[in-house]
N, C-alpha and C. Protein backbone atom coordinates (compact mmCIF):
# COMPACT_ATOMS: atom_id res chain seq x y z
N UNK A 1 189.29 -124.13 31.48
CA UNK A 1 189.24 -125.55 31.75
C UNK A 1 190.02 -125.84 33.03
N UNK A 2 189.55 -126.29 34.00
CA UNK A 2 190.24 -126.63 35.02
C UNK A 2 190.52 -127.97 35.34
N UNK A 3 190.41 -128.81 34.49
CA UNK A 3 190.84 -130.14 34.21
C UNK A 3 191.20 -130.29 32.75
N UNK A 4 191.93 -131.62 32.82
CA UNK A 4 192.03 -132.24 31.30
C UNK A 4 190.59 -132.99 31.03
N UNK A 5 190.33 -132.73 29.55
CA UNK A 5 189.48 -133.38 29.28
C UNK A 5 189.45 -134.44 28.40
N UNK A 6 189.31 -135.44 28.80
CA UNK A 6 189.23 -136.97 27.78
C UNK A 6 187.90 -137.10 27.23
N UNK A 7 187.75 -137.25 25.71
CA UNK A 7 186.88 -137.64 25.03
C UNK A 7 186.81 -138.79 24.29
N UNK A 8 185.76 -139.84 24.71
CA UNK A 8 185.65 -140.38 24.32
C UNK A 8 184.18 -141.15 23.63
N UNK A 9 184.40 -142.46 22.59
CA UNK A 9 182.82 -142.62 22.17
C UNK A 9 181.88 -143.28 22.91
N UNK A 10 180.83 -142.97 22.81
CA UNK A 10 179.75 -143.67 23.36
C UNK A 10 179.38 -145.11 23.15
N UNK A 11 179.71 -146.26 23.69
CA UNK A 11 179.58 -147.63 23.64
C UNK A 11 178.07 -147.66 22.79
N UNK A 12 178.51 -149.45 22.34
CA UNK A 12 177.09 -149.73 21.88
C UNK A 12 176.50 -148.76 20.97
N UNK A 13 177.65 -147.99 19.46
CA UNK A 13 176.87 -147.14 18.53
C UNK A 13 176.90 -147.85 17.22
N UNK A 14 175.97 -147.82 16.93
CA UNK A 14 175.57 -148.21 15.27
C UNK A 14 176.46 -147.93 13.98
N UNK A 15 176.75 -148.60 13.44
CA UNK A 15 177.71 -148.35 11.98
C UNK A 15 177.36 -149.52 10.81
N UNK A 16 176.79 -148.67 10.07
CA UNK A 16 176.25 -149.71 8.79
C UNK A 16 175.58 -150.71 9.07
N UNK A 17 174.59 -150.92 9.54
CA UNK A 17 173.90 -151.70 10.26
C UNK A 17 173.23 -152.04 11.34
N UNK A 18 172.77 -153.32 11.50
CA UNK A 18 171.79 -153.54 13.29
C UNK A 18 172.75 -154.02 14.47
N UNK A 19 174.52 -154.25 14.00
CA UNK A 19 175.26 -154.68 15.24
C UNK A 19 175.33 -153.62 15.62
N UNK A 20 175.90 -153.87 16.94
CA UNK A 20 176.68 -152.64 17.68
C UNK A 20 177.56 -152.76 18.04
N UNK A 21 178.70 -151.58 18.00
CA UNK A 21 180.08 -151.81 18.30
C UNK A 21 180.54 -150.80 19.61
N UNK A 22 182.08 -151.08 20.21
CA UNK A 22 182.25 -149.91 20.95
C UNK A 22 183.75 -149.77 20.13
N UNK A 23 184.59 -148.75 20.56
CA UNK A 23 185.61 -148.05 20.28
C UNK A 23 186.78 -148.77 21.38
N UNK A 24 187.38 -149.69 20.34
CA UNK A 24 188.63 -150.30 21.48
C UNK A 24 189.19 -149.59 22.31
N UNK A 25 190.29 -148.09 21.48
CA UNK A 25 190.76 -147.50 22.63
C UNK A 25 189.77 -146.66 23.46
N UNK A 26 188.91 -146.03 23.05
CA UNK A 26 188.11 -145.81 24.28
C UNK A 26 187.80 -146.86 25.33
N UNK A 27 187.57 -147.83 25.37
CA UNK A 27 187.55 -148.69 26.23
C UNK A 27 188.55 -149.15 27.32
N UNK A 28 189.78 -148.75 26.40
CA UNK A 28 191.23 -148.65 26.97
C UNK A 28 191.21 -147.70 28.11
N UNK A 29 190.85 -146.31 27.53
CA UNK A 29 191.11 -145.23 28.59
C UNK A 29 189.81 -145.49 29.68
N UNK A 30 188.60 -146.48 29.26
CA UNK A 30 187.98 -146.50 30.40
C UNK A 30 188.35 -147.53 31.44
N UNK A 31 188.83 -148.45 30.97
CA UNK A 31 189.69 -149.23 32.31
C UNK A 31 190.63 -148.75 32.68
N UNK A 32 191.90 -147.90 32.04
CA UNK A 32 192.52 -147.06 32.66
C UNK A 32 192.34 -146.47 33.93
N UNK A 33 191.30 -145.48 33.79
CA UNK A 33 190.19 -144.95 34.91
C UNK A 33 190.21 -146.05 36.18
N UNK A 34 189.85 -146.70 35.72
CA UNK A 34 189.21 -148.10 36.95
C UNK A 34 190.12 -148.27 37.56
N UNK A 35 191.29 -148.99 36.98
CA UNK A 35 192.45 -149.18 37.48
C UNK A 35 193.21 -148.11 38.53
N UNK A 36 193.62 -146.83 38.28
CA UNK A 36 193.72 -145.65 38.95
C UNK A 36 192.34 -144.66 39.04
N UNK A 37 191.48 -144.78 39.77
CA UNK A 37 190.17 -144.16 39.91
C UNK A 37 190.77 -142.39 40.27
N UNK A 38 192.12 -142.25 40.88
CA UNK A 38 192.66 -141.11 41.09
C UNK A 38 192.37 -140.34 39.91
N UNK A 39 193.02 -140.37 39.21
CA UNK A 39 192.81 -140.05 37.99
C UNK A 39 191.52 -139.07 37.63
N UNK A 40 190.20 -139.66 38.18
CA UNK A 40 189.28 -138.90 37.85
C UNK A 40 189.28 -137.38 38.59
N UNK A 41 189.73 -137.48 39.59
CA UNK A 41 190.19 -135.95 40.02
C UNK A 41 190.62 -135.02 39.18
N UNK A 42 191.49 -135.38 37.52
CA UNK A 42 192.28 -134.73 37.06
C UNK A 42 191.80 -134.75 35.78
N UNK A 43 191.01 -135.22 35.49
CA UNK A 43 190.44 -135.74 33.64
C UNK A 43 189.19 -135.76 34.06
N UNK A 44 188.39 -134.79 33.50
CA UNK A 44 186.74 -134.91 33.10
C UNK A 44 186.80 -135.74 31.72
N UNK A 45 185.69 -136.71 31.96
CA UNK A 45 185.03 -137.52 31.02
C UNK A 45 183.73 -136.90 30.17
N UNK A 46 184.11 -136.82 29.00
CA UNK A 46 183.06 -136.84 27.47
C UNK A 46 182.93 -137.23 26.54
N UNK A 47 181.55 -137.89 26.71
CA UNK A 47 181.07 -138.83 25.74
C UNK A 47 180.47 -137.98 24.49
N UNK A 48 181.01 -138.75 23.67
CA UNK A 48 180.47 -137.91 22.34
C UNK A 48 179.98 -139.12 21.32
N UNK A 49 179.10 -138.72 20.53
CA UNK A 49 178.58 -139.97 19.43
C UNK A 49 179.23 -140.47 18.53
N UNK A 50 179.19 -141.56 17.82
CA UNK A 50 180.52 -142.10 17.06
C UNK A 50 180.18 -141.41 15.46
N UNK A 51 179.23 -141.04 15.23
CA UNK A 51 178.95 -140.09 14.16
C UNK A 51 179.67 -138.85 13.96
N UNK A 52 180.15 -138.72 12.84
CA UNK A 52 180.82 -137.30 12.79
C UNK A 52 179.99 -136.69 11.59
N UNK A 53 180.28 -135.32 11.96
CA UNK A 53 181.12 -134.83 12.78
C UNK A 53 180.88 -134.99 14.00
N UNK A 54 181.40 -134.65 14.78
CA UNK A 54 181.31 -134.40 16.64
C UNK A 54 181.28 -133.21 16.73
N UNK A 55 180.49 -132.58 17.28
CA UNK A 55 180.35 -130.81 17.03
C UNK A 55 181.11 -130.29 18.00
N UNK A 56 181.11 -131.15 19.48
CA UNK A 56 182.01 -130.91 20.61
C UNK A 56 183.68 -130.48 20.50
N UNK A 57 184.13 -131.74 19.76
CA UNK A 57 185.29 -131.71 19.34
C UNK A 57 185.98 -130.74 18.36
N UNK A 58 184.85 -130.70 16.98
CA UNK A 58 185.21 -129.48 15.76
C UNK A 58 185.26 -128.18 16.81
N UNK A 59 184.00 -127.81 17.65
CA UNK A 59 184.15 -126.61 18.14
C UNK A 59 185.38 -126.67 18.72
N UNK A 60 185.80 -127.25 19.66
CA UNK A 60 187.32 -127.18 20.35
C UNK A 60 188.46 -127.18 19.24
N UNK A 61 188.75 -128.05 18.69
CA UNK A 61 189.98 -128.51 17.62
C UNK A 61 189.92 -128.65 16.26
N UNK A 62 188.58 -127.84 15.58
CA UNK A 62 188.64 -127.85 14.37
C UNK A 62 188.29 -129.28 13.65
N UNK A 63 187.52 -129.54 12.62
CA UNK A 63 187.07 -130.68 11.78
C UNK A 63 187.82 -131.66 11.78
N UNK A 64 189.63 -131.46 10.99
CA UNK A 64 190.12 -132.39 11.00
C UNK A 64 190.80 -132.94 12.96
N UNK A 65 190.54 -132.67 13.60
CA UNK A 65 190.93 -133.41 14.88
C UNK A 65 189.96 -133.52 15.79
N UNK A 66 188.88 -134.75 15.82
CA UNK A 66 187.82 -134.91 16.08
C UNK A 66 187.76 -136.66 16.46
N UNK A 67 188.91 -137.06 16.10
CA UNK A 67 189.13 -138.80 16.53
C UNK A 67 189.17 -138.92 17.97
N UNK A 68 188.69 -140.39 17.92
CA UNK A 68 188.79 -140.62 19.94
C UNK A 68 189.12 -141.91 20.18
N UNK A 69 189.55 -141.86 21.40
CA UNK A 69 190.19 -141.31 22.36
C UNK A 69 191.11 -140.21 21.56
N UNK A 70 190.82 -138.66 22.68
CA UNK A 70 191.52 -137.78 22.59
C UNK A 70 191.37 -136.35 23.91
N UNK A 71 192.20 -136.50 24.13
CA UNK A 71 192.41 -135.98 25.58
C UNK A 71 193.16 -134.21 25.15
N UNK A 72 192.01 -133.42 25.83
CA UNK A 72 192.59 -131.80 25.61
C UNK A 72 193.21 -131.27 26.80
N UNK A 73 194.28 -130.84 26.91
CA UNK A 73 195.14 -130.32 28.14
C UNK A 73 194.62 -129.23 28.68
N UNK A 74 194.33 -129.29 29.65
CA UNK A 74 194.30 -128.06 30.60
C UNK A 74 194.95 -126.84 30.50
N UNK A 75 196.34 -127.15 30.50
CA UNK A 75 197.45 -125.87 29.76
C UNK A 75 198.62 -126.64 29.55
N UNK A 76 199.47 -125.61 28.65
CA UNK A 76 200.73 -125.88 28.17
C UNK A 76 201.16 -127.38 28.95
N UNK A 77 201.29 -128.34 28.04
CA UNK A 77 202.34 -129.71 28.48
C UNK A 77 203.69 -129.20 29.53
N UNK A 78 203.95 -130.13 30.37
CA UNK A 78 205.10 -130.02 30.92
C UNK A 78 206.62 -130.91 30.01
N UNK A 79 207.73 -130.86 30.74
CA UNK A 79 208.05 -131.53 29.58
C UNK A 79 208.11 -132.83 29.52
N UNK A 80 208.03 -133.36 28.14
CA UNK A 80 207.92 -134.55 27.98
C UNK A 80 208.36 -135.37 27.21
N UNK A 81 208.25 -136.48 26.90
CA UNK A 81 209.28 -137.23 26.29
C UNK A 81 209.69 -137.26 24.87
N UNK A 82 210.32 -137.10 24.21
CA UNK A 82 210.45 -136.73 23.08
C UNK A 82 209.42 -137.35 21.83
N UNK A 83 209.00 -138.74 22.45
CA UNK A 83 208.61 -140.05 21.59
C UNK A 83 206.77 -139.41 21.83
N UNK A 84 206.53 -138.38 22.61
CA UNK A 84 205.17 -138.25 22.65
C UNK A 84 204.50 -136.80 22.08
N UNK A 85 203.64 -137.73 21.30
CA UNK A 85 203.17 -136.41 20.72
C UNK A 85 202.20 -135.67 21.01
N UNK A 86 202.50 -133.94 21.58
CA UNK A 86 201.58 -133.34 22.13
C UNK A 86 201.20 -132.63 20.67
N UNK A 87 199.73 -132.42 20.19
CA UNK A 87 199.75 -130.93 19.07
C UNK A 87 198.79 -130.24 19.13
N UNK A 88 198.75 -129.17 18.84
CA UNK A 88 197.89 -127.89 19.03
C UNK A 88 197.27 -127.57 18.06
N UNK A 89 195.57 -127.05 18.45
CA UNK A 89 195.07 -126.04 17.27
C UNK A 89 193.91 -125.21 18.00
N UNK A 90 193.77 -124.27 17.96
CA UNK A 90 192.77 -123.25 18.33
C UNK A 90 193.37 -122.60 20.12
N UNK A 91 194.70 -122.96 20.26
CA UNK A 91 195.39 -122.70 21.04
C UNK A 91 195.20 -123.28 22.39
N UNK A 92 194.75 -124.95 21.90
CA UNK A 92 194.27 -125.90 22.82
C UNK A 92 195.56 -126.93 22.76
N UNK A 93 196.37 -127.74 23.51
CA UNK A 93 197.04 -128.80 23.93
C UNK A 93 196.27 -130.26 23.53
N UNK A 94 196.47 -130.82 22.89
CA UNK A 94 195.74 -132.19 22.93
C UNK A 94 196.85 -133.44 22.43
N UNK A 95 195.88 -134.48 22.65
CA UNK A 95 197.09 -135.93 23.01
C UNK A 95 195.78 -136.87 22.23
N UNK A 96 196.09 -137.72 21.09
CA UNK A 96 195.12 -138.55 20.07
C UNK A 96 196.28 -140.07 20.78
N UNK A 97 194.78 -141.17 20.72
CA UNK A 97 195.18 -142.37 21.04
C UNK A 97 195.28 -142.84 22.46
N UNK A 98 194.87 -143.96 22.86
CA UNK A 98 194.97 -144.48 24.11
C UNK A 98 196.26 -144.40 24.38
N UNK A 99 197.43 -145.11 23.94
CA UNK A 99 198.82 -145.43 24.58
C UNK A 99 199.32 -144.25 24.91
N UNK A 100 199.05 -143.60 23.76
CA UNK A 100 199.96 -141.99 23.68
C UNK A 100 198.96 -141.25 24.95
N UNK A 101 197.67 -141.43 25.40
CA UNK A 101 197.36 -140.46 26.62
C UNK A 101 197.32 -141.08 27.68
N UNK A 102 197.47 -142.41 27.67
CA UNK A 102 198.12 -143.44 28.99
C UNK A 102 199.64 -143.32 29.02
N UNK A 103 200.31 -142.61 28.21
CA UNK A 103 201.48 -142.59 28.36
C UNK A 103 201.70 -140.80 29.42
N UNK A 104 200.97 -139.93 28.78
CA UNK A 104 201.19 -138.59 29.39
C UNK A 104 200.68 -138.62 30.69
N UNK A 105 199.12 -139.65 30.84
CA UNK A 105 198.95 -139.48 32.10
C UNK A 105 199.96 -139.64 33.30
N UNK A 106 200.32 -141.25 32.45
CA UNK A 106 201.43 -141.37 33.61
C UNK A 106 202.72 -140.86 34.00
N UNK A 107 203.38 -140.10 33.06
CA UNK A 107 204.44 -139.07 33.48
C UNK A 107 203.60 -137.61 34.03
N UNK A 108 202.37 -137.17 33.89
CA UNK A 108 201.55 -136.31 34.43
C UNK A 108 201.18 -136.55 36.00
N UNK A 109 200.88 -137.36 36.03
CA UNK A 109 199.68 -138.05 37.26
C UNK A 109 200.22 -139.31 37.89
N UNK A 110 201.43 -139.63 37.66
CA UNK A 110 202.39 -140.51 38.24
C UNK A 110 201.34 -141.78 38.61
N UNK A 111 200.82 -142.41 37.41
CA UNK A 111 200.43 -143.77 37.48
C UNK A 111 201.11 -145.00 36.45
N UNK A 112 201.51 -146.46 36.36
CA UNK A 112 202.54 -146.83 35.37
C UNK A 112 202.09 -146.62 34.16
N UNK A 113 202.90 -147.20 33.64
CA UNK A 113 203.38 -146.86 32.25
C UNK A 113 202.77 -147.58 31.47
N UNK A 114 202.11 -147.64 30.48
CA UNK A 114 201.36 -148.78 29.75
C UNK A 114 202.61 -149.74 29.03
N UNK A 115 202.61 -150.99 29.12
CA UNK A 115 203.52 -151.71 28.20
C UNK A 115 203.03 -152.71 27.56
């Protein structure tokens, strides 16, 4: 992997019905993006369906860690703040939740801080 990769859901997916919804924090990490467009230099974007499983995700991180927004590290975290949680499985780095991967970006990729 020569980037981090952010996964997130595909807007406008179906759940129990004819509305359609999107995924708040995904939406989060996509204005994120906008806001610092830099960023895309360093994070490949993937869209995955809001149906699970996600086969993308199980293949990378196993069944139970398949929620999104969720961002897989490139390699080993640098260090970081105690309050953030990096965790591992299949000997992959990953970061669950908008705040918590708007938080790494920006001690990563020196953009602010979400508050």
């Amino acid at each position: 992997m020569n980037r981090d990769q952010l996964y997130l859901i595909k807007p406008d997916f179906l759940d129990r019905g004819s509305k359609t919804f999107f995924c708040p924090g995904c939406a989060q990490m996509v204005g994120l993006l906008e806001y610092y467009p830099a960023l895309k230099q360093n994070v490949e974007i993937q869209l995955v369906d809001f149906q699970r499983p996600r086969p993308a995700l199980v293949a990378l991180l196993g069944e139970q860690n398949q929620s999104c927004p969720i961002l897989i590290l490139r390699s080993a975290p640098p260090n970081l703040s105690a309050n953030l949680e990096v965790r591992q499985a299949n000997g992959l780095y990953f970061i669950e939740g908008a705040e918590e991967i708007a938080t790494y970006l920006a001690h990563t990729y020196a953009t602010g801080l979400p508050r």
